[in-house]
Protein backbone atom coordinates (compact mmCIF):
# COMPACT_ATOMS: atom_id res chain seq x y z
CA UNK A 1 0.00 0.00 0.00
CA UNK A 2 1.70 3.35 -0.82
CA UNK A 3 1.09 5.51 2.15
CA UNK A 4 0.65 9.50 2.11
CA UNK A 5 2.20 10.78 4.98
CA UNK A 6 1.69 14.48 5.79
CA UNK A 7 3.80 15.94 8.84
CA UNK A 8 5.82 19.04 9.83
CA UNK A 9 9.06 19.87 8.38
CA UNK A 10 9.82 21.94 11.49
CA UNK A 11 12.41 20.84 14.49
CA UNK A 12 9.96 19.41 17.47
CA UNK A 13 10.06 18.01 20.41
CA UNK A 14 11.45 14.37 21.01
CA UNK A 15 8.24 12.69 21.81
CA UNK A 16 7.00 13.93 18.18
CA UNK A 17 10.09 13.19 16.14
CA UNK A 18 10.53 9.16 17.96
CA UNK A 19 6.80 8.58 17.62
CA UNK A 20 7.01 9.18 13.66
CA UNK A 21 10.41 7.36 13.05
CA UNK A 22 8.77 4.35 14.83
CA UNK A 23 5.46 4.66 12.56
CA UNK A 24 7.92 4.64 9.44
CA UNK A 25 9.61 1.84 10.89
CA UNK A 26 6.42 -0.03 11.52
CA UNK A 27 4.65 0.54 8.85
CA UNK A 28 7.64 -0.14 5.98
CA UNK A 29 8.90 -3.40 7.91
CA UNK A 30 5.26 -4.57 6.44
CA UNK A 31 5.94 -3.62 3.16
CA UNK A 32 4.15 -0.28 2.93
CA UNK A 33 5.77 2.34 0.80
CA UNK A 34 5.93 6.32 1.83
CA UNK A 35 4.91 8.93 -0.15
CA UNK A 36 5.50 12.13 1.17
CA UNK A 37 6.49 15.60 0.78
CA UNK A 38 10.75 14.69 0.19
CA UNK A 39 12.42 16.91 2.27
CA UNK A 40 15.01 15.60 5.46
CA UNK A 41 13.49 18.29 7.60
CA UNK A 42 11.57 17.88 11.31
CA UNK A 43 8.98 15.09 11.41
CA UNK A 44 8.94 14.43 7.26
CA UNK A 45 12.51 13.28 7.78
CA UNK A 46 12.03 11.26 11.26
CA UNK A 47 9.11 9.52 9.30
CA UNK A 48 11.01 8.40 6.25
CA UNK A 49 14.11 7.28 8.11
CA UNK A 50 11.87 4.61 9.95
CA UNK A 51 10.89 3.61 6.58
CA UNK A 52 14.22 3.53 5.18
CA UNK A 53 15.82 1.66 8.01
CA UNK A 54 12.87 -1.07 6.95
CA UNK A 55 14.11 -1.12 3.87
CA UNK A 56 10.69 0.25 1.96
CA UNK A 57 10.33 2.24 -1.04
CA UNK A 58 9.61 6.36 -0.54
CA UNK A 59 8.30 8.46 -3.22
CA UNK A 60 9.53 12.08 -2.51
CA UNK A 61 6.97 14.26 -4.00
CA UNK A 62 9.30 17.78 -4.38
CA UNK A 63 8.75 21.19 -5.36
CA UNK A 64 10.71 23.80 -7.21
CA UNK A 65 9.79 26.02 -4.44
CA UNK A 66 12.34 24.30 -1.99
CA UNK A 67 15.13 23.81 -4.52
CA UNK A 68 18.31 25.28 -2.99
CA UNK A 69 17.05 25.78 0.81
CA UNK A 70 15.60 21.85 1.84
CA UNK A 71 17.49 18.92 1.03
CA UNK A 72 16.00 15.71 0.17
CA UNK A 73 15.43 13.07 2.24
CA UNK A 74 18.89 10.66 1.46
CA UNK A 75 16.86 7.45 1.27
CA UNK A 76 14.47 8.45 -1.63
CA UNK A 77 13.97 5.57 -3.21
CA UNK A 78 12.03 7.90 -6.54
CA UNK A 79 11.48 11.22 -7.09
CA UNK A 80 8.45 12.77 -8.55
CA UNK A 81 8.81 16.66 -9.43
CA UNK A 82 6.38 19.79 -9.14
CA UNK A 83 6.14 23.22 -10.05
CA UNK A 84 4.23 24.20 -6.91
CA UNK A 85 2.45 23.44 -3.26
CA UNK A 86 -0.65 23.21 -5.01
CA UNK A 87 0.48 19.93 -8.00
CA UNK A 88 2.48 18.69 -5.18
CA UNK A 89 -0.03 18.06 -3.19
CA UNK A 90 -2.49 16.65 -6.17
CA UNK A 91 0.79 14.44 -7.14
CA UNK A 92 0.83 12.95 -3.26
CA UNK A 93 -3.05 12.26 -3.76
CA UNK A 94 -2.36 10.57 -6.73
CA UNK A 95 0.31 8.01 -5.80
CA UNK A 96 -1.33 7.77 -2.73
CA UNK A 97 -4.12 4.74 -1.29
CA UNK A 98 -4.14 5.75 2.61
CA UNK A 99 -3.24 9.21 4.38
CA UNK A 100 -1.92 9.56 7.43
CA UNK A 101 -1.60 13.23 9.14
CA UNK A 102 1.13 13.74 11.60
CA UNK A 103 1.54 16.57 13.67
CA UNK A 104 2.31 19.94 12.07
CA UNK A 105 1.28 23.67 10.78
CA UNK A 106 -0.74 24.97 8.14
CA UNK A 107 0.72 23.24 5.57
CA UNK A 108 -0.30 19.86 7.48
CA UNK A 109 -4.17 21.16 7.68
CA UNK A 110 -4.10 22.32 4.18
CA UNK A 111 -3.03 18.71 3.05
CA UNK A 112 -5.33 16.79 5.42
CA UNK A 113 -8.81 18.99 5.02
CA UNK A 114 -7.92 18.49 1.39
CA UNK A 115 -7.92 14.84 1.89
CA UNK A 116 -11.08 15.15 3.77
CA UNK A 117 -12.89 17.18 0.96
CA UNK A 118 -11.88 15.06 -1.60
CA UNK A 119 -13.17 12.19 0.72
CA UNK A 120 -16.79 13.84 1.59
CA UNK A 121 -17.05 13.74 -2.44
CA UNK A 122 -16.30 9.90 -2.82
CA UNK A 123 -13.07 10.72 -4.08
CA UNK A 124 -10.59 8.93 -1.72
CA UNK A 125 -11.81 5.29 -0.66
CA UNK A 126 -8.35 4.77 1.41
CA UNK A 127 -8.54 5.40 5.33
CA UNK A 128 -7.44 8.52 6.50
CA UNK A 129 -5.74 8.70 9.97
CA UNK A 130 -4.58 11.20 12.74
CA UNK A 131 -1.51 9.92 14.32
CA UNK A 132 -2.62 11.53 17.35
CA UNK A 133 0.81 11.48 19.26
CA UNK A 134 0.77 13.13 22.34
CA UNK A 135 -2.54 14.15 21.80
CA UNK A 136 -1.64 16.06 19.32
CA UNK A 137 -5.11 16.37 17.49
CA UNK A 138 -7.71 16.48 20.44
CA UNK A 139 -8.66 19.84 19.48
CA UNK A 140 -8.98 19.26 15.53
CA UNK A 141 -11.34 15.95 16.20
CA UNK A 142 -13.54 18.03 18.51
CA UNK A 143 -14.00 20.96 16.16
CA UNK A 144 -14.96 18.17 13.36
CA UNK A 145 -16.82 16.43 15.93
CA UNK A 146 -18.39 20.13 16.58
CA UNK A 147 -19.38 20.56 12.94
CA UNK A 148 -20.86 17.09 12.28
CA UNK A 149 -22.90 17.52 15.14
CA UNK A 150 -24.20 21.12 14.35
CA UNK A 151 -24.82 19.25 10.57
CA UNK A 152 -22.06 20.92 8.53
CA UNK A 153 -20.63 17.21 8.60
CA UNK A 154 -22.97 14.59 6.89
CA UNK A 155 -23.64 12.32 9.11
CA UNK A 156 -22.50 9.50 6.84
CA UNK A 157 -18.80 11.25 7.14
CA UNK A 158 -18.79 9.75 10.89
CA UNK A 159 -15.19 8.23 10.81
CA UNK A 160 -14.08 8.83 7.87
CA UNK A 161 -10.95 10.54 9.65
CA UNK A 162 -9.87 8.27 11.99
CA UNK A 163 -7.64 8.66 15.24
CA UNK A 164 -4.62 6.52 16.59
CA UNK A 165 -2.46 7.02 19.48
CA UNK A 166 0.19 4.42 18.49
CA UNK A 167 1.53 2.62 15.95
CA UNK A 168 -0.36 -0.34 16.36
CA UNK A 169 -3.54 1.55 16.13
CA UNK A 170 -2.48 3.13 12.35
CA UNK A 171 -1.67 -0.36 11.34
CA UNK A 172 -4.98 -1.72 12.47
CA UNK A 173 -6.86 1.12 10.56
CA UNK A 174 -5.08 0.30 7.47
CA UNK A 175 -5.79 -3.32 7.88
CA UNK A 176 -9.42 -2.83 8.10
CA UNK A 177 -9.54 -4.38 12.12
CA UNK A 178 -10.13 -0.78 13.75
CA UNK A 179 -13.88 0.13 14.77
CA UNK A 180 -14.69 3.44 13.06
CA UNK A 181 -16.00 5.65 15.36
């Protein structure tokens, strides 16, 4: 399964950068492949080193924009170019079957409420997951909890963005043994 991982590119905390290299770890040591934004910065590059010290393919999906200020991540296994924020993200789509949001900014929300658009228009069939790491999301799944109960949310949209607290959890969403909530 080729797995869109969105995630900060900023330096964090500890907790946040060993809870994503584990995920990447767990989820290429069972065969998964990354695809993901390219770049050996913050919790993009914690991510794709767990994958790469499994061994798994990763599709860095790269943009002119950062040419010349990010490096890419060593252990890019392909490359797929952009022009922009805006194909790059379409490209990740694309290659993607699953989406997993970790922690991180605006550039993280833009990418996952994207995801969940596409997804409220039948557009994304894969599971899409909060790696919820240190509680990192509690606020965003009670201000979509908010709007589905105030019916700006259909109803049928219940769990269609799924929360895990571990690695285990994302890998029993993905297998299709998680209770959607």
């Amino acid at each position: 399964m080729n797995i869109c991982v969105f995630a900060s590119a900023n330096a964090v905390a500890e907790a946040y950068l060993a809870g994503a290299e584990e995920l990447g770890f767990s989820l290429g040591r069972e065969g998964h492949a990354l695809v993901f934004g390219g770049y050996a910065d913050g919790l993009m590059k914690a991510c794709a080193d767990g994958f790469a010290r499994a061994g798994a393919e990763i599709v860095g999906v790269v943009t002119d924009l950062f040419e010349g200020t990010s490096q890419k991540h060593p252990g890019l296994t392909r490359v797929v170019p952009t022009r922009d924020l805006s194909e790059r993200k379409a490209e990740m789509i694309r290659l993607s079957d699953a989406f997993i949001a970790l922690p991180g900014g605006v550039g993280t929300l833009d990418e996952l409420f994207t995801v969940l658009s596409l997804k409220s228009c039948g557009q994304i069939p894969g599971p899409v997951i909060l790696y919820n790491l240190e509680g990192y999301w509690d606020s965003t799944l009670h201000v979509l909890e908010e709007m589905r109960l105030k019916g700006f949310i259909r109803e049928d949209m219940r769990g269609a963005c799924q929360a895990a607290a571990t690695a285990d959890e994302v890998r029993k969403i993905l297998s299709g043994r998680a209770k959607k909530a």
